[in-house]
C-alpha atoms as a PDB file:
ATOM      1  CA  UNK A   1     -42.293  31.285  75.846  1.00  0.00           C
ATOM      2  CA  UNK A   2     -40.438  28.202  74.113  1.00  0.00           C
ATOM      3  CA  UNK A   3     -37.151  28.199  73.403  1.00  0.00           C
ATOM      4  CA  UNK A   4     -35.686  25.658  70.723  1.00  0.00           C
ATOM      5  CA  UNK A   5     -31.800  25.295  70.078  1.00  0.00           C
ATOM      6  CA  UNK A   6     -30.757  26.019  66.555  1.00  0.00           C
ATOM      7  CA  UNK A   7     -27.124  24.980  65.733  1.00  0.00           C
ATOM      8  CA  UNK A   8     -24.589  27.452  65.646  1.00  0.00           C
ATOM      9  CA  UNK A   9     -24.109  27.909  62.398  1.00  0.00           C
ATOM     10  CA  UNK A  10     -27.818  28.043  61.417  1.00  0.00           C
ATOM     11  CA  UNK A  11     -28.571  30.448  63.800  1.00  0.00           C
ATOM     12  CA  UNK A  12     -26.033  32.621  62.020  1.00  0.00           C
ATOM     13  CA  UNK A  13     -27.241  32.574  58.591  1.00  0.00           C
ATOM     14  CA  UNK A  14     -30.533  33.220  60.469  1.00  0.00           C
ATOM     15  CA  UNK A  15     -29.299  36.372  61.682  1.00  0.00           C
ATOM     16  CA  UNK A  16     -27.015  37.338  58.640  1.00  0.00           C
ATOM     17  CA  UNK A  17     -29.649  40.049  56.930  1.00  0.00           C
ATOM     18  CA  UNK A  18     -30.064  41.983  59.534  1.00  0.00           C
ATOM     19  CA  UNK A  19     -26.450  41.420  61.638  1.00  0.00           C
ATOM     20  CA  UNK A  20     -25.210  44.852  60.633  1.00  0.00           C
ATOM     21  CA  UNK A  21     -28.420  46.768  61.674  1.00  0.00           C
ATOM     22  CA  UNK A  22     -29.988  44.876  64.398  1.00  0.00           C
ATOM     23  CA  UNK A  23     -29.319  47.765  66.872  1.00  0.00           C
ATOM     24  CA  UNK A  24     -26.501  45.116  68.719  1.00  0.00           C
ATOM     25  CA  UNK A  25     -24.792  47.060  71.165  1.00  0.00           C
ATOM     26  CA  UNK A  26     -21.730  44.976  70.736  1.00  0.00           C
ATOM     27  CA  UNK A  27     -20.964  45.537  67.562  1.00  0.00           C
ATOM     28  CA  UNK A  28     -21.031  49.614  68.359  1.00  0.00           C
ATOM     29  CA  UNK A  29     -18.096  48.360  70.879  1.00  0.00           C
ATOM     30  CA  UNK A  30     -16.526  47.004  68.477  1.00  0.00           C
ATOM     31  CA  UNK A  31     -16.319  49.774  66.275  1.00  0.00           C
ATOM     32  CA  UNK A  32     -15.257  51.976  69.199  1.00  0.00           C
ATOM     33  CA  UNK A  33     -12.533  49.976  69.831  1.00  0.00           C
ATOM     34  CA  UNK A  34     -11.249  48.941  66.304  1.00  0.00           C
ATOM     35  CA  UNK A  35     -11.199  52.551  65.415  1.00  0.00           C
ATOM     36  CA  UNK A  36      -8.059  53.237  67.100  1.00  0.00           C
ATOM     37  CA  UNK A  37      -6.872  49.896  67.684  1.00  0.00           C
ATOM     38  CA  UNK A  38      -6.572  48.563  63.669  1.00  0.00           C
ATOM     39  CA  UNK A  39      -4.194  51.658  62.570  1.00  0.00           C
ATOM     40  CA  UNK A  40      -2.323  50.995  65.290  1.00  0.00           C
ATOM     41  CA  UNK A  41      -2.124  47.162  64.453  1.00  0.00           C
ATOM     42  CA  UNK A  42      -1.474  47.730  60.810  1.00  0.00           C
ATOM     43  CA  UNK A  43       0.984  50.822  61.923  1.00  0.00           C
ATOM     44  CA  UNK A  44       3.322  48.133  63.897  1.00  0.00           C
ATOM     45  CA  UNK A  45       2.976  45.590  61.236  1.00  0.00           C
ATOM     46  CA  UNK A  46       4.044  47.425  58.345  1.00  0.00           C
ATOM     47  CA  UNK A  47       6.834  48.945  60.472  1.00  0.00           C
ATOM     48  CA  UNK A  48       8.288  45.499  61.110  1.00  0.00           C
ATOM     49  CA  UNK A  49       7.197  43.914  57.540  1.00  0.00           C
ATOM     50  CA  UNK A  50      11.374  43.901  56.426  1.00  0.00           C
ATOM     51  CA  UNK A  51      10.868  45.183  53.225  1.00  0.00           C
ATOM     52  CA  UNK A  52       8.300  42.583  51.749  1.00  0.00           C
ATOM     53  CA  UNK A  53       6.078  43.621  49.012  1.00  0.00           C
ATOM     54  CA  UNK A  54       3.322  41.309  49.797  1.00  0.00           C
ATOM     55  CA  UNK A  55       0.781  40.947  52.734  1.00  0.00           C
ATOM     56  CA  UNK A  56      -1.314  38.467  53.369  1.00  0.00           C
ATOM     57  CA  UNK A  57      -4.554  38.774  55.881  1.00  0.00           C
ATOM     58  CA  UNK A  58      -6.575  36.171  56.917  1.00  0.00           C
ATOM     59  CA  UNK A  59      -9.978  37.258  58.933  1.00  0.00           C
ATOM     60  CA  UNK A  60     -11.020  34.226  60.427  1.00  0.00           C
ATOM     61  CA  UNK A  61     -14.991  34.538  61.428  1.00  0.00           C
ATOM     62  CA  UNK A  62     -15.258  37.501  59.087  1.00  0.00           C
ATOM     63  CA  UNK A  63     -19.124  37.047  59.071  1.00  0.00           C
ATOM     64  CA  UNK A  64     -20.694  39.587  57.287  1.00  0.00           C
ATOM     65  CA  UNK A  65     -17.458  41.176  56.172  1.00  0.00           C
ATOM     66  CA  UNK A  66     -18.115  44.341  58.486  1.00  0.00           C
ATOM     67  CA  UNK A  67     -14.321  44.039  60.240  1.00  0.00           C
ATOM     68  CA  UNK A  68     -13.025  42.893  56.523  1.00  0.00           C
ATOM     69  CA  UNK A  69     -14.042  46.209  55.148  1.00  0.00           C
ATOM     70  CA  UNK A  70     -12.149  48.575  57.382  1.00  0.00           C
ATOM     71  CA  UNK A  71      -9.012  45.720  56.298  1.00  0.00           C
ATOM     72  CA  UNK A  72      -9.616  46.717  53.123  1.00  0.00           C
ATOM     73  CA  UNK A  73     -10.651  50.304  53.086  1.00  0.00           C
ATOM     74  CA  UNK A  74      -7.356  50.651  55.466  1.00  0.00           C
ATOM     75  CA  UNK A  75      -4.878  53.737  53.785  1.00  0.00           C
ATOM     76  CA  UNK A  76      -2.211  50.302  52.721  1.00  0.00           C
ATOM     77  CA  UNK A  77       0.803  51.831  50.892  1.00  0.00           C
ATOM     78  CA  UNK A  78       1.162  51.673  47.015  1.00  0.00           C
ATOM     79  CA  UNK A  79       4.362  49.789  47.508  1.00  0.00           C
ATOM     80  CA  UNK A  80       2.361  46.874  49.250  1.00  0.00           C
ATOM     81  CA  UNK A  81       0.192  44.396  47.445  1.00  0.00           C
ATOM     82  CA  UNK A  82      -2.651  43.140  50.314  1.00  0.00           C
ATOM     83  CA  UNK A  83      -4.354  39.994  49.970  1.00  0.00           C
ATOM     84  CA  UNK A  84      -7.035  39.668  52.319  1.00  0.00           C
ATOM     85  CA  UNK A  85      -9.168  36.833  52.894  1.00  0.00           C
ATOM     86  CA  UNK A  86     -12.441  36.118  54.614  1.00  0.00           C
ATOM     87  CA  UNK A  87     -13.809  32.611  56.142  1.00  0.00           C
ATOM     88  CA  UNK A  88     -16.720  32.190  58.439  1.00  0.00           C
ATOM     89  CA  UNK A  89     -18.518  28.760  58.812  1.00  0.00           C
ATOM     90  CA  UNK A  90     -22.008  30.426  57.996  1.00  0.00           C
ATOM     91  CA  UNK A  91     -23.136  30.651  54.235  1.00  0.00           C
ATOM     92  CA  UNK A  92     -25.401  33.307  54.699  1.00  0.00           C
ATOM     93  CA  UNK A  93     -22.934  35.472  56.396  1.00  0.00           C
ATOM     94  CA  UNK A  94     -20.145  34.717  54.034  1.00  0.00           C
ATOM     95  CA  UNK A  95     -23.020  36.069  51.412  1.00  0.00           C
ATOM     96  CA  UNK A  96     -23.408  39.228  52.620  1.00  0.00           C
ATOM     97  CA  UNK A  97     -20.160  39.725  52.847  1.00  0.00           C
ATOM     98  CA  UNK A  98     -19.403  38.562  49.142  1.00  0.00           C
ATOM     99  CA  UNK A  99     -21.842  41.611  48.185  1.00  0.00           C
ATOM    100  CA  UNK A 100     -20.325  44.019  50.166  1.00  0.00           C
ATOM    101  CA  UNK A 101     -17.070  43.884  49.468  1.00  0.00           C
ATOM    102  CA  UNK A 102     -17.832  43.013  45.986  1.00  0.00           C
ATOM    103  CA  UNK A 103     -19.309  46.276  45.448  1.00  0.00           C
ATOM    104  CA  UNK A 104     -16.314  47.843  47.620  1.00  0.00           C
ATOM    105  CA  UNK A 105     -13.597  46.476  45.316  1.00  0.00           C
ATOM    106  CA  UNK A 106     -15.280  47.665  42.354  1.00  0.00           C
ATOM    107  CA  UNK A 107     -15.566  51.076  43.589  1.00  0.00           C
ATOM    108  CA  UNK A 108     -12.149  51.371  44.540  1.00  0.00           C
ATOM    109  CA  UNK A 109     -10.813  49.806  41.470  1.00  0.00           C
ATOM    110  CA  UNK A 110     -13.225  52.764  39.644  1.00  0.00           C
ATOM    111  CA  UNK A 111     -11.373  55.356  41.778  1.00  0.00           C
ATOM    112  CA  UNK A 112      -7.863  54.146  40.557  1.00  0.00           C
ATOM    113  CA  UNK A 113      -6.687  52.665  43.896  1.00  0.00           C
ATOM    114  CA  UNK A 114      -4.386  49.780  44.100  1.00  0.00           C
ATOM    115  CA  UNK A 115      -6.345  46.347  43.702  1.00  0.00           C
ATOM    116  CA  UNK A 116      -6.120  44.812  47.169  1.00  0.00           C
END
């Protein structure tokens, strides 16, 4: 069988519709691991934050937004305003991950929650 090279970044937005649900085995890892890992990340950060209102997170690679969402989704408390942001080299990732968290910002705005 053939095999061409396709640039990194192309082959990403290649991949970015079906990233989430292509059955990657990695990606199951990673949400293994990040399950207990980001509380306790986030726990140790705000614990050592000195009293600052703000927050700033940067996710750098965020693809299709899938690590960006449990950021953002994360219990933060109302005394803390979290900016998060999201960069990735590949267009069609950073798409996906416009809609996603699009629609996830709306509904918690519609539930009352604190704008992050």
């Amino acid at each position: 069988m053939p095999t061409s090279y396709l640039p990194t970044v192309a082959t990403y937005d290649a991949w970015a519709s079906v990233y989430d649900t292509d059955g990657n085995i990695l990606l199951a890892v990673d949400d293994m691991e990040l399950e207990t890992l980001l509380p306790s990340f986030f726990t140790e950060l705000l614990n050592n934050r000195k009293n600052e209102k703000y927050l700033r997170i940067l996710d750098l690679g965020c693809g299709t937004g899938r690590n960006t969402m449990k950021i953002l989704t994360y219990p933060w408390p109302e005394d803390i305003h979290v900016s998060i942001v999201g960069i990735d080299a590949s267009s069609g990732m950073l798409d996906i991950a416009r809609r996603k968290l699009s629609a996830e910002q709306n509904a918690l705005t519609a539930q009352g929650q604190p704008s992050t």
